[in-house]
Protein backbone atom coordinates (compact mmCIF):
# COMPACT_ATOMS: atom_id res chain seq x y z
CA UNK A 1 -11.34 -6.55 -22.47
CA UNK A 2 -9.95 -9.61 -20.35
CA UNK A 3 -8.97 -12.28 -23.09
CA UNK A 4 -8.74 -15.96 -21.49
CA UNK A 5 -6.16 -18.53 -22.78
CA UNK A 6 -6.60 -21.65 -22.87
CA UNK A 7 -4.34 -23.82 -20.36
CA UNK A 8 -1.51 -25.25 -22.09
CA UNK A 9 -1.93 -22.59 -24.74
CA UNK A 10 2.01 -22.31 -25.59
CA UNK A 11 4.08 -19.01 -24.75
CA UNK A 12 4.69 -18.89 -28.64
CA UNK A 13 1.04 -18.69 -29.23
CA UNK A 14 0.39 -16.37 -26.13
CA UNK A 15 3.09 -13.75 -27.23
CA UNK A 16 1.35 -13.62 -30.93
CA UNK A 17 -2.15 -13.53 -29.17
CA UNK A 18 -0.52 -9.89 -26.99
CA UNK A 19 1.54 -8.62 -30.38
CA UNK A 20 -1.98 -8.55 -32.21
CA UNK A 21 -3.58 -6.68 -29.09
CA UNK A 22 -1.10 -4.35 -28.89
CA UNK A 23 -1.02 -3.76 -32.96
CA UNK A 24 -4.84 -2.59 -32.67
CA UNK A 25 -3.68 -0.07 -30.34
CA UNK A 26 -4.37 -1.19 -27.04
CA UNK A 27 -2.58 -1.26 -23.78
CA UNK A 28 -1.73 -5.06 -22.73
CA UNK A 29 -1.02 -6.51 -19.25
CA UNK A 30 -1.05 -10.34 -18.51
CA UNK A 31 -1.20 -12.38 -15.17
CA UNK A 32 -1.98 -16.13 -14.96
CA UNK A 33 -4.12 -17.95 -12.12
CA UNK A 34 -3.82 -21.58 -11.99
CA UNK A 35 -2.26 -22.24 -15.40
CA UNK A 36 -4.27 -19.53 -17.35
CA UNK A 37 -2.79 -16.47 -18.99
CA UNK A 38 -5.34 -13.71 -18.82
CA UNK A 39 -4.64 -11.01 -20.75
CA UNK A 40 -6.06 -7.03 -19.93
CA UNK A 41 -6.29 -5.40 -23.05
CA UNK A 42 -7.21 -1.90 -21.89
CA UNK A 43 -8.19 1.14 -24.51
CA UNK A 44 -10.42 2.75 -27.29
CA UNK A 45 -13.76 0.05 -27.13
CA UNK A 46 -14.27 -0.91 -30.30
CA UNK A 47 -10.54 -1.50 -31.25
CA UNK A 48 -11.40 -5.29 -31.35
CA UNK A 49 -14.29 -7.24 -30.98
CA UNK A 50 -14.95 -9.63 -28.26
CA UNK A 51 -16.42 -12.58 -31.26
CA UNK A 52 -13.59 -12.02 -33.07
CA UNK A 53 -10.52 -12.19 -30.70
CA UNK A 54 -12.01 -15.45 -29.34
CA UNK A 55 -11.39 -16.87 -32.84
CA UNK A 56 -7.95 -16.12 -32.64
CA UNK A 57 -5.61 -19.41 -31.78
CA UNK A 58 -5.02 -19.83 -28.12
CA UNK A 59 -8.04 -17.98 -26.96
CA UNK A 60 -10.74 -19.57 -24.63
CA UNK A 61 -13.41 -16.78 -24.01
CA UNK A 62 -13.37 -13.21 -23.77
CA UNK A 63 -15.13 -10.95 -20.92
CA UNK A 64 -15.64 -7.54 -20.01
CA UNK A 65 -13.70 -5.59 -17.56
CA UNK A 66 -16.31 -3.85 -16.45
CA UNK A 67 -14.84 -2.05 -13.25
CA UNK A 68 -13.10 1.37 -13.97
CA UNK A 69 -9.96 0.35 -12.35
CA UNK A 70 -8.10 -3.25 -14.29
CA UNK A 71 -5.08 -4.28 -13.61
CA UNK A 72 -6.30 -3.84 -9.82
CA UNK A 73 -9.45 -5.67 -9.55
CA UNK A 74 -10.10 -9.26 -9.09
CA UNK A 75 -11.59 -9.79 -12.21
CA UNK A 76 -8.13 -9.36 -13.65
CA UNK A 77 -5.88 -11.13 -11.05
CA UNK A 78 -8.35 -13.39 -9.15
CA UNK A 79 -5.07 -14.38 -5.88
CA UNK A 80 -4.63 -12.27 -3.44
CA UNK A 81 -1.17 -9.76 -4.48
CA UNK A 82 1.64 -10.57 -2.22
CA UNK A 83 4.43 -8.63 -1.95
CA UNK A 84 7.43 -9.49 -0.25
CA UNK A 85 9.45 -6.64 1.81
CA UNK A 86 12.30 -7.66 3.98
CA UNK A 87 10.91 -10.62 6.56
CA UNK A 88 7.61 -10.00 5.52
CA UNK A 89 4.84 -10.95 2.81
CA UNK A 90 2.96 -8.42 2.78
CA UNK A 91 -0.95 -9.93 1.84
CA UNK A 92 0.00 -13.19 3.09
CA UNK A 93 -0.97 -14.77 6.13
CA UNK A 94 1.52 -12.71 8.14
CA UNK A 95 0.30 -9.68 9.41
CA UNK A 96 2.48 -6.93 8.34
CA UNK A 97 3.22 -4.35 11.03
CA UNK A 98 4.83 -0.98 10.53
CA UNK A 99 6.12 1.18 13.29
CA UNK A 100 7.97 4.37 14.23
CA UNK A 101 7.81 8.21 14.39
CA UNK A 102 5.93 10.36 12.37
CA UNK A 103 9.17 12.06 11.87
CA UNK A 104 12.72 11.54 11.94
CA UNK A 105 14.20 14.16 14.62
CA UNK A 106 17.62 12.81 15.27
CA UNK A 107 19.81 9.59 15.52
CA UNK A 108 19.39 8.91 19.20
CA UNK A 109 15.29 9.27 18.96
CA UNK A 110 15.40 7.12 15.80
CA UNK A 111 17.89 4.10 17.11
CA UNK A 112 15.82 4.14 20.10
CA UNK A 113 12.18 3.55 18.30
CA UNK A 114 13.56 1.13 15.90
CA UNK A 115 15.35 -1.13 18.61
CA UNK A 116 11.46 -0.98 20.44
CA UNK A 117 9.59 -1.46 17.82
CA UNK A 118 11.53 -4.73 16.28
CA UNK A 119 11.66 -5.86 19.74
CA UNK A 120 8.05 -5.74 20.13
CA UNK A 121 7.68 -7.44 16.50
CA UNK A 122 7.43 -4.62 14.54
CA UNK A 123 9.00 -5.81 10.56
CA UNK A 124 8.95 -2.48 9.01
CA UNK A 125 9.93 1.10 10.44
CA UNK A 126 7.74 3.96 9.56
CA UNK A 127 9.48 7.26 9.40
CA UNK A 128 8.96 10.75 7.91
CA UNK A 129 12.15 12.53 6.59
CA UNK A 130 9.91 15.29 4.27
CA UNK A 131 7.28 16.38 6.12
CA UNK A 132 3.63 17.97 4.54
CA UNK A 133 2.56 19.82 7.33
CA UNK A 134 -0.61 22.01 7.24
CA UNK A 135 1.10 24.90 8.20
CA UNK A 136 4.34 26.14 6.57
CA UNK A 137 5.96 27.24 9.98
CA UNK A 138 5.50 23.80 11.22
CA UNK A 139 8.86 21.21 11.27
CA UNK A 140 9.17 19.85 7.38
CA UNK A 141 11.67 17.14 8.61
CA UNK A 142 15.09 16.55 8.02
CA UNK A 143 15.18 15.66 4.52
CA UNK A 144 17.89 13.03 2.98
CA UNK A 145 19.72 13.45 6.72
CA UNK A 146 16.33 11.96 8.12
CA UNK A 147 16.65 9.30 5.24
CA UNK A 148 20.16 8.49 5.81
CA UNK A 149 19.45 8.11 9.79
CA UNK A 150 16.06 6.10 8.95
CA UNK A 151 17.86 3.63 7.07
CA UNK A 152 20.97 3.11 9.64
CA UNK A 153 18.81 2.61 12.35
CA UNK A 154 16.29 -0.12 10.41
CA UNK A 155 19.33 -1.82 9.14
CA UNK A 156 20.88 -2.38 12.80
CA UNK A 157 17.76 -3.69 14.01
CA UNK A 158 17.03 -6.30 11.07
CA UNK A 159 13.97 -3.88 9.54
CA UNK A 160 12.51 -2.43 6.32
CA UNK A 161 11.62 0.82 5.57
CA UNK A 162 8.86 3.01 4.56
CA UNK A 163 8.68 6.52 3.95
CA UNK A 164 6.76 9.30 2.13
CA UNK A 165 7.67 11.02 -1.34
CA UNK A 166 6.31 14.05 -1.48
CA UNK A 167 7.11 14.98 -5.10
CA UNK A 168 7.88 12.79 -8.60
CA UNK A 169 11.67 14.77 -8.35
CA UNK A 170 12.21 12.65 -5.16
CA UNK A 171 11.08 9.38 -5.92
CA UNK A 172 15.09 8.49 -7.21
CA UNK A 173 16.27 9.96 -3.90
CA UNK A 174 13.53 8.06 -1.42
CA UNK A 175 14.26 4.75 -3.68
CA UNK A 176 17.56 4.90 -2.59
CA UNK A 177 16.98 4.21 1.25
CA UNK A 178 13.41 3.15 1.18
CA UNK A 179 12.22 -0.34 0.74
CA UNK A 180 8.34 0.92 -0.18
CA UNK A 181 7.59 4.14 -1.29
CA UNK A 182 4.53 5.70 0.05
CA UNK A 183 1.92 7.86 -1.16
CA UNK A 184 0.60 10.60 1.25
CA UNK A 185 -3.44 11.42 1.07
CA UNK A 186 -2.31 14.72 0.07
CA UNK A 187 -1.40 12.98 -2.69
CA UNK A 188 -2.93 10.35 -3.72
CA UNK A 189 -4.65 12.28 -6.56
CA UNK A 190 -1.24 13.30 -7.58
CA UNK A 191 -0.77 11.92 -11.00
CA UNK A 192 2.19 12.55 -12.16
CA UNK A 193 3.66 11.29 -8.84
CA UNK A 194 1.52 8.24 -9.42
CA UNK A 195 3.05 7.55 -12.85
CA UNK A 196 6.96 8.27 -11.48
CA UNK A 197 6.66 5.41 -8.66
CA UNK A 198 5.08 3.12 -11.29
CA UNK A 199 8.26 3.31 -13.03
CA UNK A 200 10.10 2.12 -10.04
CA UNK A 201 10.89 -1.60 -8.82
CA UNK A 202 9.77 -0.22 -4.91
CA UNK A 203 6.99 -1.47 -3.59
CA UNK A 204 4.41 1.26 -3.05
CA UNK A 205 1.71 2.35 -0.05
CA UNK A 206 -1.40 4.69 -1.38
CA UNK A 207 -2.68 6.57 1.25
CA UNK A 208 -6.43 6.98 1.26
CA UNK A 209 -7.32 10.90 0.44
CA UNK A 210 -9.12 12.67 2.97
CA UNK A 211 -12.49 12.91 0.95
CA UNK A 212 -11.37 9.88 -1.28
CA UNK A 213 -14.14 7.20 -2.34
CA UNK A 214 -12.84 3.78 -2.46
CA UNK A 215 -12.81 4.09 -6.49
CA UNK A 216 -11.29 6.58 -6.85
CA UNK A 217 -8.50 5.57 -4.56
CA UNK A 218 -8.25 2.53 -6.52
CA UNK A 219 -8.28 4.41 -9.56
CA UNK A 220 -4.91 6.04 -7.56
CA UNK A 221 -3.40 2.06 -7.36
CA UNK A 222 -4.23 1.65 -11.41
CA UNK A 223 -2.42 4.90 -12.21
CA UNK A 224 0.43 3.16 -10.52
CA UNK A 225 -0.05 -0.57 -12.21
CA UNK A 226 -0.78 0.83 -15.88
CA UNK A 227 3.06 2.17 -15.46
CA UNK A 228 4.31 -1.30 -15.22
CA UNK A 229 4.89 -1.86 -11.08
CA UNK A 230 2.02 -4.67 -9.64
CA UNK A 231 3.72 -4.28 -6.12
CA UNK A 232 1.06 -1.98 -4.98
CA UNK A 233 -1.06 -1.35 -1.57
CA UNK A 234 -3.26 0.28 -0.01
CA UNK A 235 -3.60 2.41 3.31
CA UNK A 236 -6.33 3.03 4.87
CA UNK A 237 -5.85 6.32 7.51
CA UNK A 238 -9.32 7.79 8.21
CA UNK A 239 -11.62 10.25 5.93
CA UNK A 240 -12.88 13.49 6.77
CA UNK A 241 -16.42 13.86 8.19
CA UNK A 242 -18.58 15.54 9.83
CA UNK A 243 -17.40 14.13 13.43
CA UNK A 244 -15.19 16.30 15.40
CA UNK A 245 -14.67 14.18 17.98
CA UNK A 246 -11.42 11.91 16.76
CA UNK A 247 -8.88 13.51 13.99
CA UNK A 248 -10.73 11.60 11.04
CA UNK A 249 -13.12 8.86 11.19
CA UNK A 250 -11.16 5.61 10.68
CA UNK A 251 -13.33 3.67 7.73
CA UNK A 252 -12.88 0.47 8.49
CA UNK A 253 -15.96 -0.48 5.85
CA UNK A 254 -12.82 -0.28 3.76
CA UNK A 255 -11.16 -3.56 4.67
CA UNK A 256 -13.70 -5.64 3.46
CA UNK A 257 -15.04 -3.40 0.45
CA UNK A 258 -11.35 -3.57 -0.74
CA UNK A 259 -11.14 -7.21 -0.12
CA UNK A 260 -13.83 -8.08 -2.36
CA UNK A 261 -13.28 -5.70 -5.31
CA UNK A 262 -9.47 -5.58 -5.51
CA UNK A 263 -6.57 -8.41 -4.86
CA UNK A 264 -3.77 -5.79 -3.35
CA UNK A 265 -3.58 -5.74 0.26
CA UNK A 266 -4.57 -3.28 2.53
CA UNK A 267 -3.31 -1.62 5.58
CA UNK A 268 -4.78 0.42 8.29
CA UNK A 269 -3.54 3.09 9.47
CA UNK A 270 -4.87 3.97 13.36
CA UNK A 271 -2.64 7.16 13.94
CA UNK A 272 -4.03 9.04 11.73
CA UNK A 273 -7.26 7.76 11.52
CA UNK A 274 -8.21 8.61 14.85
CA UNK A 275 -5.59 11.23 16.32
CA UNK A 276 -6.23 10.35 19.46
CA UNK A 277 -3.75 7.98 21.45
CA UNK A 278 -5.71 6.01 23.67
CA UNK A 279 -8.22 5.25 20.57
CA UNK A 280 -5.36 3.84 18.86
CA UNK A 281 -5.37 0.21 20.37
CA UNK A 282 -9.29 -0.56 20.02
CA UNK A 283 -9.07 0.50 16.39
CA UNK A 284 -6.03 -1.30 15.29
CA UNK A 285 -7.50 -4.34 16.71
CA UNK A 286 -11.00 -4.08 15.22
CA UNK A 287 -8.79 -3.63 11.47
CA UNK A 288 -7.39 -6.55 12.39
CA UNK A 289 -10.36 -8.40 13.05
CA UNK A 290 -11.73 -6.62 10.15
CA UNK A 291 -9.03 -8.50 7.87
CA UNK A 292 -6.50 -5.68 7.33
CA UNK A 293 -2.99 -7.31 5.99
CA UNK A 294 -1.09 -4.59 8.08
CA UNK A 295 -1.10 -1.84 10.65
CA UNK A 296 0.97 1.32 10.19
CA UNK A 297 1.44 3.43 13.76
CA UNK A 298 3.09 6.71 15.20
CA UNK A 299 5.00 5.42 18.31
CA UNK A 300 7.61 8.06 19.53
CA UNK A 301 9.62 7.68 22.65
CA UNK A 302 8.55 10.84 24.22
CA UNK A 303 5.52 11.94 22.45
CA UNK A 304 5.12 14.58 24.49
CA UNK A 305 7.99 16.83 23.03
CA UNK A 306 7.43 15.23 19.68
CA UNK A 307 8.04 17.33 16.69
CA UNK A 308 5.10 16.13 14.80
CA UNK A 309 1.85 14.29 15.71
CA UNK A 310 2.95 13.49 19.41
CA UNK A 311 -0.64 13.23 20.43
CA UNK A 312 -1.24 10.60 18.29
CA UNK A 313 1.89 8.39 18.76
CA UNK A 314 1.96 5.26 21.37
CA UNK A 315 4.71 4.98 23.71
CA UNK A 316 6.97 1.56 23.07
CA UNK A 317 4.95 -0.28 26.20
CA UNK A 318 2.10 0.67 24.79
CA UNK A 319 3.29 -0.65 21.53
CA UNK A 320 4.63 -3.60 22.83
CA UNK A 321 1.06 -4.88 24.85
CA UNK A 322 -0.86 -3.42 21.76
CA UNK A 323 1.32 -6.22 19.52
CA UNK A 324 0.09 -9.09 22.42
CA UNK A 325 -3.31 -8.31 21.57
CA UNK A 326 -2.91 -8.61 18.11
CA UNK A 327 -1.21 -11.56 18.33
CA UNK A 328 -4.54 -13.05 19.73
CA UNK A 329 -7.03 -12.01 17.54
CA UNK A 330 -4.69 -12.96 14.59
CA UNK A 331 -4.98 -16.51 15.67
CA UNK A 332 -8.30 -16.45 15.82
CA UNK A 333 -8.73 -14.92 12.52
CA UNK A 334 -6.23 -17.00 10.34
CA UNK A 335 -3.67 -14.68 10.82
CA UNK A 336 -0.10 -14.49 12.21
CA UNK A 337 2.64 -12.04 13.03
């Protein structure tokens, strides 16, 4: 149930009008768009009904929440979420962009992408320090070492950082030198996680699953929101298919769909989404185009002896013209960097 206030109703009134919501055993979150508290009463149906909450003093109308996931659609909170990280507002018009390796390998290799990357524009560096890899021989990254050397090397070039938890026991430990916490597609589906970084004040990044539908992935987002934490995106990195051609095929449907349902913003993730480095560029224009908020991408100073997803990474000249052309189509699309 979504229970509208009237505007002006006072905070006195409000508080009495969530107290009673909460006494019939229901869940309550509140957000107010242009001088109107709404209040998301979420739980049993049939706790309360609609004819007789809109009696209550304060209350303007009540309406169904008729989409499976809340606190995340726009039917909830109607403005777009913004969420500030570093020099960027993230959902804004500034475009966020998010660079680095896939991995952390050492502090020369990581001092090196960071000063390219902020030079190019880049606000946030990307950078794996636990690694999922398919196989268990493969490098799993250096762990809080990679963390420690991520966050030096962001920090002397003026930029945020994002990395991946892997498990709820590291979220205190990735908090500690992460500015937003992300969400792998391995495990976005991965409740418990899910709950544990909705307890946080970090922002977080949901990576779409491989075979995720768009609800379900924004059923991921409301796992995070029902825990208390509204500072929550999405990332959009390619679902699996039956093409064999690129890594995954980069569903950029998404941008729009997303758009229209929810109010969190969404980034797109090229890299992964088509595996393929010289189908990175066309693709991470067309999401921009497409109205993406951000782009995340692999760029590695010698992707050739990478240690993880080489292949896939841009070199920093690559980077840097790829960041020209954005800067283009952003103009022409209301956007800026």
């Amino acid at each position: 149930m979504l229970v509208l206030l009237k505007a002006g109703t006072p905070e006195s009134v409000a508080s009495d009008v969530m107290t009673r919501l909460r006494m019939a055993g229901l869940a309550v979150h509140r957000t107010d768009h242009d001088g109107q508290a709404r209040i998301a009463a979420i739980g049993e149906p049939g706790a309360v009904k609609f004819d007789e909450v809109e009696k209550w003093p304060g209350v303007e109308a009540t309406q169904k929440l008729s989409r499976p996931f809340k606190l995340a659609s726009r039917a909830f909170h109607p403005q777009d979420t913004i969420i500030q990280v570093g020099r960027c507002s993230i959902g804004s018009e500034q475009l966020a962009l998010m660079a680095g390796p896939c991995s952390v390998e050492g502090e020369a290799q990581a001092f090196t992408i960071a000063e390219a990357v902020a030079k190019a524009g880049a606000t946030v560096l990307r950078g794996g320090a636990f690694k999922p890899r398919t196989s268990p021989y493969a490098f799993q990254g250096l762990g809080e070492e990679g963390l420690k050397i991520l966050r030096r090397a962001a920090d002397a070039f003026g930029l945020a950082v994002v990395s991946e938890v892997m498990d709820s026991q590291q979220v205190g430990l990735l908090a500690r030198y992460s500015d937003i916490l992300q969400i792998g597609a391995r495990n976005m589906q991965n409740y418990a996680l899910l709950r544990e970084v909705g307890h946080t004040d970090k922002p977080v990044m949901i990576k779409r699953g491989l075979s995720s539908t768009i609800e379900e992935w924004l059923l991921s987002a409301e796992h995070v929101m029902a825990q208390g934490n509204r500072q929550v995106m999405l990332c959009e990195r390619g679902i699996r298919t039956f093409e064999t051609y690129t890594r995954n095929t980069l569903d950029l449907n998404a941008v729009p769909v997303v758009k229209e349902l929810s109010h969190l913003p969404i980034i797109v993730d090229p890299s992964h989404g088509v595996g393929i480095r010289n189908k990175i560029a066309p693709m991470a224009r067309a999401a921009v185009a497409a109205g993406a908020d951000g782009l995340i991408i692999e760029v590695h100073n010698d992707p050739d002896h990478a240690l993880s997803d080489g292949a896939q990474s841009l070199y920093p000249t690559q980077f840097d013209e790829l960041v020209a052309q954005i800067r283009t189509i952003a103009e022409v699309v209301g956007r800026r960097l």
